[in-house]
N, C-alpha and C. Protein backbone atom coordinates (compact mmCIF):
# COMPACT_ATOMS: atom_id res chain seq x y z
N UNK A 1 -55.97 -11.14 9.18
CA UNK A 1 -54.81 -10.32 8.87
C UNK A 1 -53.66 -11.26 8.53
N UNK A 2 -53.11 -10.85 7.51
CA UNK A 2 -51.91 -11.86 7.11
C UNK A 2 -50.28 -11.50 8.01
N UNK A 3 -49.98 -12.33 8.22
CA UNK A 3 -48.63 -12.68 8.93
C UNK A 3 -47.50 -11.74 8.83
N UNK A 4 -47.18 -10.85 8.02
CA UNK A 4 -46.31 -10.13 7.58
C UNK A 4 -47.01 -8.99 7.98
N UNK A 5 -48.35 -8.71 7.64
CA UNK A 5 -48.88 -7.47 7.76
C UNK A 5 -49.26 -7.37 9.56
N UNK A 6 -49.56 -8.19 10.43
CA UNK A 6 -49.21 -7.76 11.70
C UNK A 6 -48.17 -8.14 12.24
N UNK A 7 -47.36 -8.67 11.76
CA UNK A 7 -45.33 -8.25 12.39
C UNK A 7 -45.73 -6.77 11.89
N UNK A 8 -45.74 -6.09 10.84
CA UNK A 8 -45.60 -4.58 11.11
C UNK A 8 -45.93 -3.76 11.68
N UNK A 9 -47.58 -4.09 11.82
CA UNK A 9 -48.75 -3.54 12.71
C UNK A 9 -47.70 -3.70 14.36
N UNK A 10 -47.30 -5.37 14.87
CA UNK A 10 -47.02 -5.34 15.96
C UNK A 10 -45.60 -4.19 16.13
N UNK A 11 -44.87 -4.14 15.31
CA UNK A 11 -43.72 -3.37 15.62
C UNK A 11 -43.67 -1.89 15.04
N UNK A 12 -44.87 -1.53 14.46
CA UNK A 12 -45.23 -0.28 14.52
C UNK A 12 -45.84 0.23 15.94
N UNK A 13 -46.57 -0.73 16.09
CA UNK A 13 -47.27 -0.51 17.84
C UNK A 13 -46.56 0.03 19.14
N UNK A 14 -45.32 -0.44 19.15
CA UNK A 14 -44.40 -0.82 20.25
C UNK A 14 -43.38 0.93 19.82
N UNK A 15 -43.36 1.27 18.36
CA UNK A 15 -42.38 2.24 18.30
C UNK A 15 -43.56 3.73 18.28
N UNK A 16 -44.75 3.06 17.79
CA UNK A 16 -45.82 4.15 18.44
C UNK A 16 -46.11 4.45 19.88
N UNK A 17 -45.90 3.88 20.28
CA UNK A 17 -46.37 3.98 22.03
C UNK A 17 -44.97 4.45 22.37
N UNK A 18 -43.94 4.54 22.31
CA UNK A 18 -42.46 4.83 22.73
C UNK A 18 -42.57 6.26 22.35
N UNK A 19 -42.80 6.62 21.11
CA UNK A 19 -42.45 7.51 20.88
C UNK A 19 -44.02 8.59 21.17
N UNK A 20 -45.11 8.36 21.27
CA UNK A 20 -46.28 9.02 21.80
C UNK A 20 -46.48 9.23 23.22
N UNK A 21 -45.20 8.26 23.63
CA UNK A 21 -45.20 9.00 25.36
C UNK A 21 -44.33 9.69 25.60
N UNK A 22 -43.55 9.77 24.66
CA UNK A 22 -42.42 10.79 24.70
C UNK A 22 -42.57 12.13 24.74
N UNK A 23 -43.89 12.26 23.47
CA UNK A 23 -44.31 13.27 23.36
C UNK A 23 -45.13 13.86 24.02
N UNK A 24 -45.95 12.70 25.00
CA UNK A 24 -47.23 13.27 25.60
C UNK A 24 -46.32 14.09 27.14
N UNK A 25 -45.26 12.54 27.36
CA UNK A 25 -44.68 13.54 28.78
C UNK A 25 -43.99 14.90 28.98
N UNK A 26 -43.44 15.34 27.13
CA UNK A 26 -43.06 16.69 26.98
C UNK A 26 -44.04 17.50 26.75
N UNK A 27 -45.40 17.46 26.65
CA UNK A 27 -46.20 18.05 26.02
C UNK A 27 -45.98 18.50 25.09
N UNK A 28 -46.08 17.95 23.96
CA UNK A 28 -45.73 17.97 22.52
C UNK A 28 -46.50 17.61 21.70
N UNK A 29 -47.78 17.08 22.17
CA UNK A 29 -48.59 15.97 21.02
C UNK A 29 -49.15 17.21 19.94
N UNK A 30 -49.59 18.50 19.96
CA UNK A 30 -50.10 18.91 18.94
C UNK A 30 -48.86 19.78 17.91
N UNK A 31 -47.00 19.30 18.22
CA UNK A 31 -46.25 19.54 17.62
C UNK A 31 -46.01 18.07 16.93
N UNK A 32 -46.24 16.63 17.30
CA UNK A 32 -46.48 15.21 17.08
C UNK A 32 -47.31 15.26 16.12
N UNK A 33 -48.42 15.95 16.23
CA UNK A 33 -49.43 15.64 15.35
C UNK A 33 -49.31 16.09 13.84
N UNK A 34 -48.77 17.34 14.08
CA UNK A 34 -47.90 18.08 12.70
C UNK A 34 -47.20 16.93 11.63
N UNK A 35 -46.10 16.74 12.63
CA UNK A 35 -44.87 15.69 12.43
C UNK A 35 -45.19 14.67 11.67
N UNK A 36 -46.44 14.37 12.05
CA UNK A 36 -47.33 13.09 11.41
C UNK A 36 -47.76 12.84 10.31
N UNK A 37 -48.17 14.13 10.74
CA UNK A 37 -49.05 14.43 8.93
C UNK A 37 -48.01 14.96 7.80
N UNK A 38 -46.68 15.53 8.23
CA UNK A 38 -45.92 15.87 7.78
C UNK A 38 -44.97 14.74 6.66
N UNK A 39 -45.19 13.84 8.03
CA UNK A 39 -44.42 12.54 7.22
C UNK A 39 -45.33 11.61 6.63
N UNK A 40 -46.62 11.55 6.78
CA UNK A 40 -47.69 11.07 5.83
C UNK A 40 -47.52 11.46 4.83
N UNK A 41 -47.21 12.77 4.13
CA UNK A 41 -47.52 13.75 2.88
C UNK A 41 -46.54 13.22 2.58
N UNK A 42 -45.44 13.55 3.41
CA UNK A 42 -44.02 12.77 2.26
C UNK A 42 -43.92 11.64 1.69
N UNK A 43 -44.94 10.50 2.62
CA UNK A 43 -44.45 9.23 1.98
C UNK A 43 -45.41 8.92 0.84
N UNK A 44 -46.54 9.84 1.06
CA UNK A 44 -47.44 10.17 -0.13
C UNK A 44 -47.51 10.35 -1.22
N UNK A 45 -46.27 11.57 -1.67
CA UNK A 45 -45.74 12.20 -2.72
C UNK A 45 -44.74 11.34 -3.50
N UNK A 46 -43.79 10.64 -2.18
CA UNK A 46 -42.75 10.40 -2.91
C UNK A 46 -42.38 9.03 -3.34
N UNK A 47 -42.23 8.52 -4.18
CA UNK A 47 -42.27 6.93 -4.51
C UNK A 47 -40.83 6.98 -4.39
N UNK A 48 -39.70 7.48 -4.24
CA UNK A 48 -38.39 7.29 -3.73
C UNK A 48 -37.92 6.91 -2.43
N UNK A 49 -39.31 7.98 -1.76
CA UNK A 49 -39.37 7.30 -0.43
C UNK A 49 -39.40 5.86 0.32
N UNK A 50 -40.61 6.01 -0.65
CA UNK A 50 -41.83 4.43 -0.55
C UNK A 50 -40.36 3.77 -0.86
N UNK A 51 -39.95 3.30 -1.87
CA UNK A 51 -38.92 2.81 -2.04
C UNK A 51 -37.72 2.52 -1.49
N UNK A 52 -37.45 3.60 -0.89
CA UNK A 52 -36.20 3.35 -0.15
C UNK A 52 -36.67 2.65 1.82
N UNK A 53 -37.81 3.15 2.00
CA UNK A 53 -38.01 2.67 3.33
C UNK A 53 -37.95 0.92 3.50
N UNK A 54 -38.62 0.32 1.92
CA UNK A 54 -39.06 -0.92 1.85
C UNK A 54 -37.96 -1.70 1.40
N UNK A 55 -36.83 -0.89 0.79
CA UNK A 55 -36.02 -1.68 0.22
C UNK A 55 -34.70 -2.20 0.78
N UNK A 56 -34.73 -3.84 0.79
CA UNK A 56 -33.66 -4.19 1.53
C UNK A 56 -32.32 -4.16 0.79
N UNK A 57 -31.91 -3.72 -0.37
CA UNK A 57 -30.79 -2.93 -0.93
C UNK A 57 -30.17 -1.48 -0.15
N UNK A 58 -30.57 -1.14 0.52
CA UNK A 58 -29.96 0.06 0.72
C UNK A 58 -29.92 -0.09 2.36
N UNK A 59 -28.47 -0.01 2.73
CA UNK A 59 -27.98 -0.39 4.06
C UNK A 59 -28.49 0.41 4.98
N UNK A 60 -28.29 -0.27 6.25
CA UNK A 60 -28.73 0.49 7.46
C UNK A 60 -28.42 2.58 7.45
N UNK A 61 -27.20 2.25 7.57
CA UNK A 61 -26.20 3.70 7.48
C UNK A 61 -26.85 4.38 6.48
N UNK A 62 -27.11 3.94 5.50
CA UNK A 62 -27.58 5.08 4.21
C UNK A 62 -29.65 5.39 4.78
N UNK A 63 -30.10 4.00 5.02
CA UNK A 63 -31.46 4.37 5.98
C UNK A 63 -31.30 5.99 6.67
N UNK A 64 -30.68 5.08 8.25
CA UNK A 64 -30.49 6.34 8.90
C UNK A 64 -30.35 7.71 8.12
N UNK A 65 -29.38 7.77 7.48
CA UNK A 65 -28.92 8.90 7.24
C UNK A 65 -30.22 9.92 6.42
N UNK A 66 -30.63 8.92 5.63
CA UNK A 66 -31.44 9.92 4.90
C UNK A 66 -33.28 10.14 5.74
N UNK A 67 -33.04 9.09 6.72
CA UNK A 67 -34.50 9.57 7.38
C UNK A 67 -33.92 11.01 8.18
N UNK A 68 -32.87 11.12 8.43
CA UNK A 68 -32.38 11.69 9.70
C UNK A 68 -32.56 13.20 9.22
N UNK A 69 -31.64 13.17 7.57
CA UNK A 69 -32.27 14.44 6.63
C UNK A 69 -33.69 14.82 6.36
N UNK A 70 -34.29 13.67 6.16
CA UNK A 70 -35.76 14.39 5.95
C UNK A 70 -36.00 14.32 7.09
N UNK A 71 -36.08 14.63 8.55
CA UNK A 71 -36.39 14.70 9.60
C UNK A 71 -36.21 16.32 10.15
N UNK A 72 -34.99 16.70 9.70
CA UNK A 72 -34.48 17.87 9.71
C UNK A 72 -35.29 18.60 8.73
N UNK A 73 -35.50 18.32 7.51
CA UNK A 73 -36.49 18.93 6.53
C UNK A 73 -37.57 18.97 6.69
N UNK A 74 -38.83 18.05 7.06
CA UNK A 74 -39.69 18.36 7.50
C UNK A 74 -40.07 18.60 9.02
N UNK A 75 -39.04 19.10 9.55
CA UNK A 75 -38.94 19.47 11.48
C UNK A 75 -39.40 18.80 12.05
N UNK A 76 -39.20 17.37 11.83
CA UNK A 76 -40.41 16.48 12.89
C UNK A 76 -39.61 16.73 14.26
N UNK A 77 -40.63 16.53 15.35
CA UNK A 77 -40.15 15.94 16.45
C UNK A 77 -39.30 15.63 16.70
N UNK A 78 -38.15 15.68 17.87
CA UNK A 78 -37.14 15.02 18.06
C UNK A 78 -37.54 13.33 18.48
N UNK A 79 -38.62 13.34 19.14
CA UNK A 79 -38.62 11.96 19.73
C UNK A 79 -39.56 11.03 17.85
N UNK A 80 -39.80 11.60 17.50
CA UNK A 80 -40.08 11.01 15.79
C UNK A 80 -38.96 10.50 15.18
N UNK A 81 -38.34 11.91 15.00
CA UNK A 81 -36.55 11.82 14.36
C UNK A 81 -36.08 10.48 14.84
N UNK A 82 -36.43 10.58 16.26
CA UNK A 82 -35.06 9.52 16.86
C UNK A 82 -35.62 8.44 16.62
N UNK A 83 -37.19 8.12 16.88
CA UNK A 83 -38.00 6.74 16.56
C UNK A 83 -37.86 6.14 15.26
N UNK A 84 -37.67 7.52 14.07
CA UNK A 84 -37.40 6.85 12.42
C UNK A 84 -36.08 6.31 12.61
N UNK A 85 -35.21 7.51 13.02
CA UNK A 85 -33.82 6.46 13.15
C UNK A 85 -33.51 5.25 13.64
N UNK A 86 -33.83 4.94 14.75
CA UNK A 86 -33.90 3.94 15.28
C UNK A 86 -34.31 2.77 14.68
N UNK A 87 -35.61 3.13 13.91
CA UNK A 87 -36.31 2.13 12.95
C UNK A 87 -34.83 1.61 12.03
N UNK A 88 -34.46 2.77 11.28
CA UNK A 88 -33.71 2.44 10.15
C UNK A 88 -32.51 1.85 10.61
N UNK A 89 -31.98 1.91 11.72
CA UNK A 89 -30.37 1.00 12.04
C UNK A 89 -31.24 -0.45 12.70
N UNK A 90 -32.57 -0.43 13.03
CA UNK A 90 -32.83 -1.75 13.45
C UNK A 90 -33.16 -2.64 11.86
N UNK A 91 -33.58 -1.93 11.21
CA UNK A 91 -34.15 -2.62 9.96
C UNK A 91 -35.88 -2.66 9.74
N UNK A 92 -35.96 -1.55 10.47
CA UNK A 92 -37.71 -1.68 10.54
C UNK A 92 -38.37 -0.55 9.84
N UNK A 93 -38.01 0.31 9.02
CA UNK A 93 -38.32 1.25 8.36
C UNK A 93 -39.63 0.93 7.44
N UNK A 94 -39.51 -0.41 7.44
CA UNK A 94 -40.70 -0.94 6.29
C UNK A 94 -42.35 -1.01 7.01
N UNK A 95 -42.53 -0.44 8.34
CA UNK A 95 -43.24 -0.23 9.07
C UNK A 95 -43.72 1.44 9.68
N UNK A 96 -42.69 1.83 8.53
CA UNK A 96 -43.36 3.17 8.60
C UNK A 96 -44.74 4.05 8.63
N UNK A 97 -45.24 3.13 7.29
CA UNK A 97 -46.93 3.71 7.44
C UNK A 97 -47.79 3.18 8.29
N UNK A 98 -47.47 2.18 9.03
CA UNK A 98 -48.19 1.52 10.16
C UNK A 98 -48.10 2.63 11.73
N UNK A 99 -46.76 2.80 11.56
CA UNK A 99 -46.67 3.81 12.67
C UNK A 99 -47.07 4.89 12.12
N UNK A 100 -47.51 5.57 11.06
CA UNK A 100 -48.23 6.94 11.12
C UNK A 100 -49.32 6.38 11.14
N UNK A 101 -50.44 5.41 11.09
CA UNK A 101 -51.90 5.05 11.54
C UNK A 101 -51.55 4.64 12.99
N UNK A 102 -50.77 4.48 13.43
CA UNK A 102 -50.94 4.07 14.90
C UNK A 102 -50.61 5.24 15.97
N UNK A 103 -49.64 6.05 15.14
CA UNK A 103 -49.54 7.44 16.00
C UNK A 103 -50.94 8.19 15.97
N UNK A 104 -51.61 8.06 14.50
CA UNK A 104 -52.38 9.04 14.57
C UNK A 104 -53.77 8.69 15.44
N UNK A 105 -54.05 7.33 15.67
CA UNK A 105 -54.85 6.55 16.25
C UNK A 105 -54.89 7.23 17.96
N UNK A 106 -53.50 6.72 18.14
CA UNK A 106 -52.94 7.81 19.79
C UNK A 106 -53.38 8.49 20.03
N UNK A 107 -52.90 9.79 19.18
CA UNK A 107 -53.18 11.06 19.08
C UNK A 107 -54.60 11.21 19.16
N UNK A 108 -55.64 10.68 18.28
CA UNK A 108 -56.92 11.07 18.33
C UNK A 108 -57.86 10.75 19.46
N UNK A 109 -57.34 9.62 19.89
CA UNK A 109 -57.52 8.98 21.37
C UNK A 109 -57.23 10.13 22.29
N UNK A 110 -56.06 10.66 22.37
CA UNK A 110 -56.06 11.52 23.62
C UNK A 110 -56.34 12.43 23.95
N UNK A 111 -57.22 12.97 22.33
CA UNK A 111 -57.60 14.12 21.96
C UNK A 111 -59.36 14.43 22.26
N UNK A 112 -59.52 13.07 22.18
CA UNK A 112 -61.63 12.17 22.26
C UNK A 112 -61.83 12.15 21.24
N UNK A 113 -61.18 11.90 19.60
CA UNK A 113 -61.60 11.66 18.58
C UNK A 113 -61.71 10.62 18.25
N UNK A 114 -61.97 10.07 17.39
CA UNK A 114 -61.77 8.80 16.04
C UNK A 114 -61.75 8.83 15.17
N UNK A 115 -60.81 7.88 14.78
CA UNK A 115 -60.01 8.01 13.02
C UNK A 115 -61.29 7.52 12.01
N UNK A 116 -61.57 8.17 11.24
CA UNK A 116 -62.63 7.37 10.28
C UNK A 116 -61.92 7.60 8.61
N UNK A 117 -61.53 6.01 7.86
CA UNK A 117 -61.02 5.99 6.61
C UNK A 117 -62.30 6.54 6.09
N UNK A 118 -62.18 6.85 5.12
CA UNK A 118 -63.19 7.66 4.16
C UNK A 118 -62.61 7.13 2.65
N UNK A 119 -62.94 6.41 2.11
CA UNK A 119 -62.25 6.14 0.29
C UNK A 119 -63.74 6.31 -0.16
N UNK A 120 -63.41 6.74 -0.87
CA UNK A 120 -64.92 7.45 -2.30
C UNK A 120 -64.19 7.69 -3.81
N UNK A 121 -65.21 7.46 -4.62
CA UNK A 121 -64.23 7.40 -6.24
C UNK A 121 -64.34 8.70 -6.80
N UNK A 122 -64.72 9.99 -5.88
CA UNK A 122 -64.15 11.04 -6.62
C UNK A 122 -63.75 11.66 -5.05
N UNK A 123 -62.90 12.99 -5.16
CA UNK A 123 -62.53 13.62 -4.01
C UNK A 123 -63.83 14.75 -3.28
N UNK A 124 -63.79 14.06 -2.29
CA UNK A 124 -65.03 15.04 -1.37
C UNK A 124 -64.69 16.36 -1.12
N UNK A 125 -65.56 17.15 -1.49
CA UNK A 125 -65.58 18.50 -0.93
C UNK A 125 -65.80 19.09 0.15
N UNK A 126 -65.24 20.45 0.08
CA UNK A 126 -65.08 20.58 2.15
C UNK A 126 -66.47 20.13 2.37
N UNK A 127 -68.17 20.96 1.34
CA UNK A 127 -69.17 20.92 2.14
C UNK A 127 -69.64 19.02 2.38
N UNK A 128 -69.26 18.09 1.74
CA UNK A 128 -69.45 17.22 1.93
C UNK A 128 -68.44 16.36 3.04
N UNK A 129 -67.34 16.56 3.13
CA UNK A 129 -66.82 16.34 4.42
C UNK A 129 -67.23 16.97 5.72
N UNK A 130 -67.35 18.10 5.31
CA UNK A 130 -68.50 18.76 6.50
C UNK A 130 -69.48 17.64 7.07
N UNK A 131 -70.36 17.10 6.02
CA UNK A 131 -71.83 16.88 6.46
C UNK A 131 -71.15 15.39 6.90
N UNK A 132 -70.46 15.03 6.04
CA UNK A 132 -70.10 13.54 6.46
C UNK A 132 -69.60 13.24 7.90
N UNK A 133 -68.57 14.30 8.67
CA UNK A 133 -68.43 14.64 9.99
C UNK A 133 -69.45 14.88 11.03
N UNK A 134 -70.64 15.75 10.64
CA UNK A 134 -71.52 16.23 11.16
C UNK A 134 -72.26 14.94 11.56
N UNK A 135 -72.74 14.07 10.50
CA UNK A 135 -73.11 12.67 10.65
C UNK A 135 -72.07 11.80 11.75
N UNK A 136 -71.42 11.32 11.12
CA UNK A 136 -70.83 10.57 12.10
C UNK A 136 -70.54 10.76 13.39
N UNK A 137 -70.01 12.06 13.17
CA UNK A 137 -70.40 12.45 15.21
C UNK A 137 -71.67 12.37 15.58
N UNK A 138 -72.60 12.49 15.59
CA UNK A 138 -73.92 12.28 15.64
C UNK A 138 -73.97 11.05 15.91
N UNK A 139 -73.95 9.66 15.40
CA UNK A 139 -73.92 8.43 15.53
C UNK A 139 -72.83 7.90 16.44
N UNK A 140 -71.93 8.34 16.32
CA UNK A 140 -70.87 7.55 17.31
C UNK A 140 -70.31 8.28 18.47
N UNK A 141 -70.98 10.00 18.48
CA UNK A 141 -70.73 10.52 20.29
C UNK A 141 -69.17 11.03 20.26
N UNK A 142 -68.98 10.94 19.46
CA UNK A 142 -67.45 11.87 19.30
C UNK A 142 -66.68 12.73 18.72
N UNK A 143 -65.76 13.51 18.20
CA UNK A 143 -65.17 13.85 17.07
C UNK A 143 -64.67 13.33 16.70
N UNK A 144 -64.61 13.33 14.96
CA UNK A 144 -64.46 12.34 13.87
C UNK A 144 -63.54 13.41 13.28
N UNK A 145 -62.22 12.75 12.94
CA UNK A 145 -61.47 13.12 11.88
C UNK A 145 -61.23 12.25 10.85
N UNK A 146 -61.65 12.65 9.90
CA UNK A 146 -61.44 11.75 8.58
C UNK A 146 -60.16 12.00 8.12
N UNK A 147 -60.05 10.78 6.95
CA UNK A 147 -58.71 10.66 6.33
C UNK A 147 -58.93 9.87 5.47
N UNK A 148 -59.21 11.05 4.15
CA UNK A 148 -59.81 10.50 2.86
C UNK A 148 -58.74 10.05 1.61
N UNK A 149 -59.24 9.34 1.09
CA UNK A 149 -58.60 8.94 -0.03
C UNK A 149 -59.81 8.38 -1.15
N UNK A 150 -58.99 8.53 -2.83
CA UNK A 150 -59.73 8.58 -3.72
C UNK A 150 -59.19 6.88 -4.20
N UNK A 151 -60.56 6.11 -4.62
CA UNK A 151 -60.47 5.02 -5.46
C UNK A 151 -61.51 5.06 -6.25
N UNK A 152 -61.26 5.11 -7.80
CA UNK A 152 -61.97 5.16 -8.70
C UNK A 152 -62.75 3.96 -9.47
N UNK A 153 -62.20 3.02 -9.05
CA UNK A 153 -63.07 1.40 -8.96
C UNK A 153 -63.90 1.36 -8.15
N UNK A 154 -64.52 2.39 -6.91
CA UNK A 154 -65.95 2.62 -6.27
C UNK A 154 -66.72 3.15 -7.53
N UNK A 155 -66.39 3.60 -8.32
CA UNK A 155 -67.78 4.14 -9.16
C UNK A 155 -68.62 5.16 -8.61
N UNK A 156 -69.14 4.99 -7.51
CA UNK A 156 -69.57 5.79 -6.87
C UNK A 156 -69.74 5.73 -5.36
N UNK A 157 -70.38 6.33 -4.36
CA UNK A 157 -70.39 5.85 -3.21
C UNK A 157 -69.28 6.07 -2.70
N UNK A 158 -69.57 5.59 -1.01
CA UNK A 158 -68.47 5.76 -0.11
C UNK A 158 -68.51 4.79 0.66
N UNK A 159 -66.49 4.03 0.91
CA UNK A 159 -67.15 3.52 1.88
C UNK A 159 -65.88 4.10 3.24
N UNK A 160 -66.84 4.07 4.61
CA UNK A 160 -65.89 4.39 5.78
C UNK A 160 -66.00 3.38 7.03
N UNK A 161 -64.68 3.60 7.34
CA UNK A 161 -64.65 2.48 8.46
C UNK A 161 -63.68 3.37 9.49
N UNK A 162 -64.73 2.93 10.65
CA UNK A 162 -64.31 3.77 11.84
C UNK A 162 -64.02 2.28 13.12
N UNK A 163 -62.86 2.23 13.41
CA UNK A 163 -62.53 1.10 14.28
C UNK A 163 -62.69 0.08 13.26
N UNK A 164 -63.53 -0.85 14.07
CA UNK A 164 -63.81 -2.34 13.90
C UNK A 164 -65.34 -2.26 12.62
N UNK A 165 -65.74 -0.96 12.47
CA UNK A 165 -67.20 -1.03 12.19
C UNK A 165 -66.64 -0.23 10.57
N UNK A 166 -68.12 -1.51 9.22
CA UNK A 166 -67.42 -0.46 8.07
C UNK A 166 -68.24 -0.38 7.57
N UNK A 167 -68.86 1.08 6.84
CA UNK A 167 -69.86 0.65 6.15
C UNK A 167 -69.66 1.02 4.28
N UNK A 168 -70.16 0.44 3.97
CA UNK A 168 -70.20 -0.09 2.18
C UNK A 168 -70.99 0.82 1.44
N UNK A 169 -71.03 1.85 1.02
CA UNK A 169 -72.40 2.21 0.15
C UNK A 169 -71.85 2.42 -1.31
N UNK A 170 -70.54 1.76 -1.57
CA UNK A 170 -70.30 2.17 -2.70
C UNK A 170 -71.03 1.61 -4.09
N UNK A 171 -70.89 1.36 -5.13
CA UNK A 171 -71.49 1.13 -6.72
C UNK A 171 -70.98 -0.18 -6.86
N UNK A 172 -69.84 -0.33 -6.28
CA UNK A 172 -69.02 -1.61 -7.05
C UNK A 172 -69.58 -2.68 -5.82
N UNK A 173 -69.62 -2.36 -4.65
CA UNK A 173 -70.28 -3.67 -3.63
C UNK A 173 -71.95 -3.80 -4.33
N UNK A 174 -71.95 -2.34 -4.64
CA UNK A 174 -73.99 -2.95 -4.74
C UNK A 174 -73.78 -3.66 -6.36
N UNK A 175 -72.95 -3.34 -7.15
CA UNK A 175 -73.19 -4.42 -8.05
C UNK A 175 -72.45 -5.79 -7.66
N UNK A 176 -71.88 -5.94 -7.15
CA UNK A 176 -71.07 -7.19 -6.37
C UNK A 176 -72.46 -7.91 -5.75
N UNK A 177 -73.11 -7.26 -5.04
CA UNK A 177 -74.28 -8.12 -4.32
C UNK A 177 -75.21 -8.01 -4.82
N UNK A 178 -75.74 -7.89 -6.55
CA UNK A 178 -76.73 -7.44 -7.12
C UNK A 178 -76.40 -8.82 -8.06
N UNK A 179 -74.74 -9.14 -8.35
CA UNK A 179 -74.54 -10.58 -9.16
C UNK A 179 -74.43 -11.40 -8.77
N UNK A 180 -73.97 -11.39 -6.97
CA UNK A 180 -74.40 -12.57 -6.20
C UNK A 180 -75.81 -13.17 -6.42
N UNK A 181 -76.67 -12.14 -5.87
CA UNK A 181 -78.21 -12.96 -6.35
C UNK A 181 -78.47 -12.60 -7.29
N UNK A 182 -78.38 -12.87 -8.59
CA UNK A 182 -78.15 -13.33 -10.31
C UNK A 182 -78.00 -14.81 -10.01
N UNK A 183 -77.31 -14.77 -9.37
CA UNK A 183 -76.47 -16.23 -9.86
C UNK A 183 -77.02 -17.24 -8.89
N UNK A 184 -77.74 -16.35 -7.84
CA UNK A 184 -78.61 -17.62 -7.10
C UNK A 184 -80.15 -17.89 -7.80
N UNK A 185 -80.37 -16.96 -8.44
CA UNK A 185 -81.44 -16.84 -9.03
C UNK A 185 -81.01 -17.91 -10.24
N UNK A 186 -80.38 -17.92 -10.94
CA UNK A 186 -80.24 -18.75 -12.13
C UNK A 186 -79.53 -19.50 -11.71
C-alpha cells in the first residue's frame, strides 16, 4: 500500500470508529447505514463533489459549509454530519471515500456480514447477483453484501475480493497469463 493511500485509510479509520460508536451507542446503525450509502451515491454522481472534497483551493469554512448543506440534504446522521464537518475544518475531507468503506466494513461486521467488491465488465443482474451471493455465502459461512462496479477493460469475467482473499476470473488476467507463458515458451 502506498504512503499517502494509508495516511487516509489510517485517518479514515479513527473518524470511522468515532463516528460508528456513536451510532451504535444511540442505536442508529440501520439509520448509519442509509447515511452511507447516501453519501456514497453522492460522491458517485458528482464530480463537483469529488472535486471539492480533494481540493486544497477551497478553504476550510467553505469545506464545512457545504458538507454541512449536503448533510442536511441528504439527512445523514447527526454523528456523520458532525464527523464530515469535522473532517472539513481539520483538512481531512480527502478521506472521505475511505471512511464510507470503513463505515460500511463496521456496519457489516456488526451486522455478521462481509463486504465483497464485485467489478465485472458489464453490469450484473439481480438474477446473477442473486446466484453470486448464494455462492459466496456458501463458501465463506456468512452474509455477503456486494458492492458492484462496472470495468470494461475485464472483457469479461469477474473479479471479487472479499477481505484479504481475491479471486480473478476475468478475460484480461487469463489473457495476461496466457502471454506470460508465450513468452516463456519462446
Amino acid at each position: 500500500m502506498s504512503e499517502p493511500a494509508s495516511i487516509s485509510s489510517g485517518i479514515a479509520e479513527r473518524y470511522a470508529t468515532a463516528i460508528f460508536e456513536i451510532a451504535q451507542e444511540n442505536s442508529r446503525l440501520p439509520k448509519l447505514e442509509s447515511s452511507v450509502d447516501a453519501l456514497a451515491e453522492a460522491l458517485d454522481v458528482s464530480t463537483d463533489l469529488r472535486d471539492m472534497i480533494a481540493s486544497p483551493i477551497v478553504s476550510r469554512a467553505e469545506q464545512a459549509s457545504a458538507m454541512s448543506a449536503i448533510a442536511a440534504h441528504l439527512k445523514l446522521t447527526p454523528a456523520l454530519a458532525r464527523g464530515l464537518g469535522l473532517m472539513a475544518q481539520k483538512r481531512r475531507l480527502f478521506a472521505a471515500p475511505q471512511l464510507i468503506s470503513q463505515l460500511r466494513a463496521m456496519i457489516a461486521d456488526s451486522k455478521g456480514e462481509v463486504q465483497a467488491e464485485v467489478t465485472s465488465a458489464k453490469a450484473l443482474t439481480k438474477a446473477q447477483s442473486d446466484k453470486l451471493i448464494k455462492t459466496l455465502k456458501a463458501n465463506i459461512g456468512k452474509e455477503v453484501k456486494i458492492n458492484a462496479t462496472v470495468d470494461e477493460s475485464l472483457i469479461g469475467g469477474l473479479v471479487v475480493k472479499v477481505g484479504s482473499k481475491m479471486i480473478d476470473t476475468s478475460i484480461r488476467s487469463k489473457l495476461a497469463s496466457l502471454q506470460n507463458s508465450m513468452k516463456e515458451v519462446g
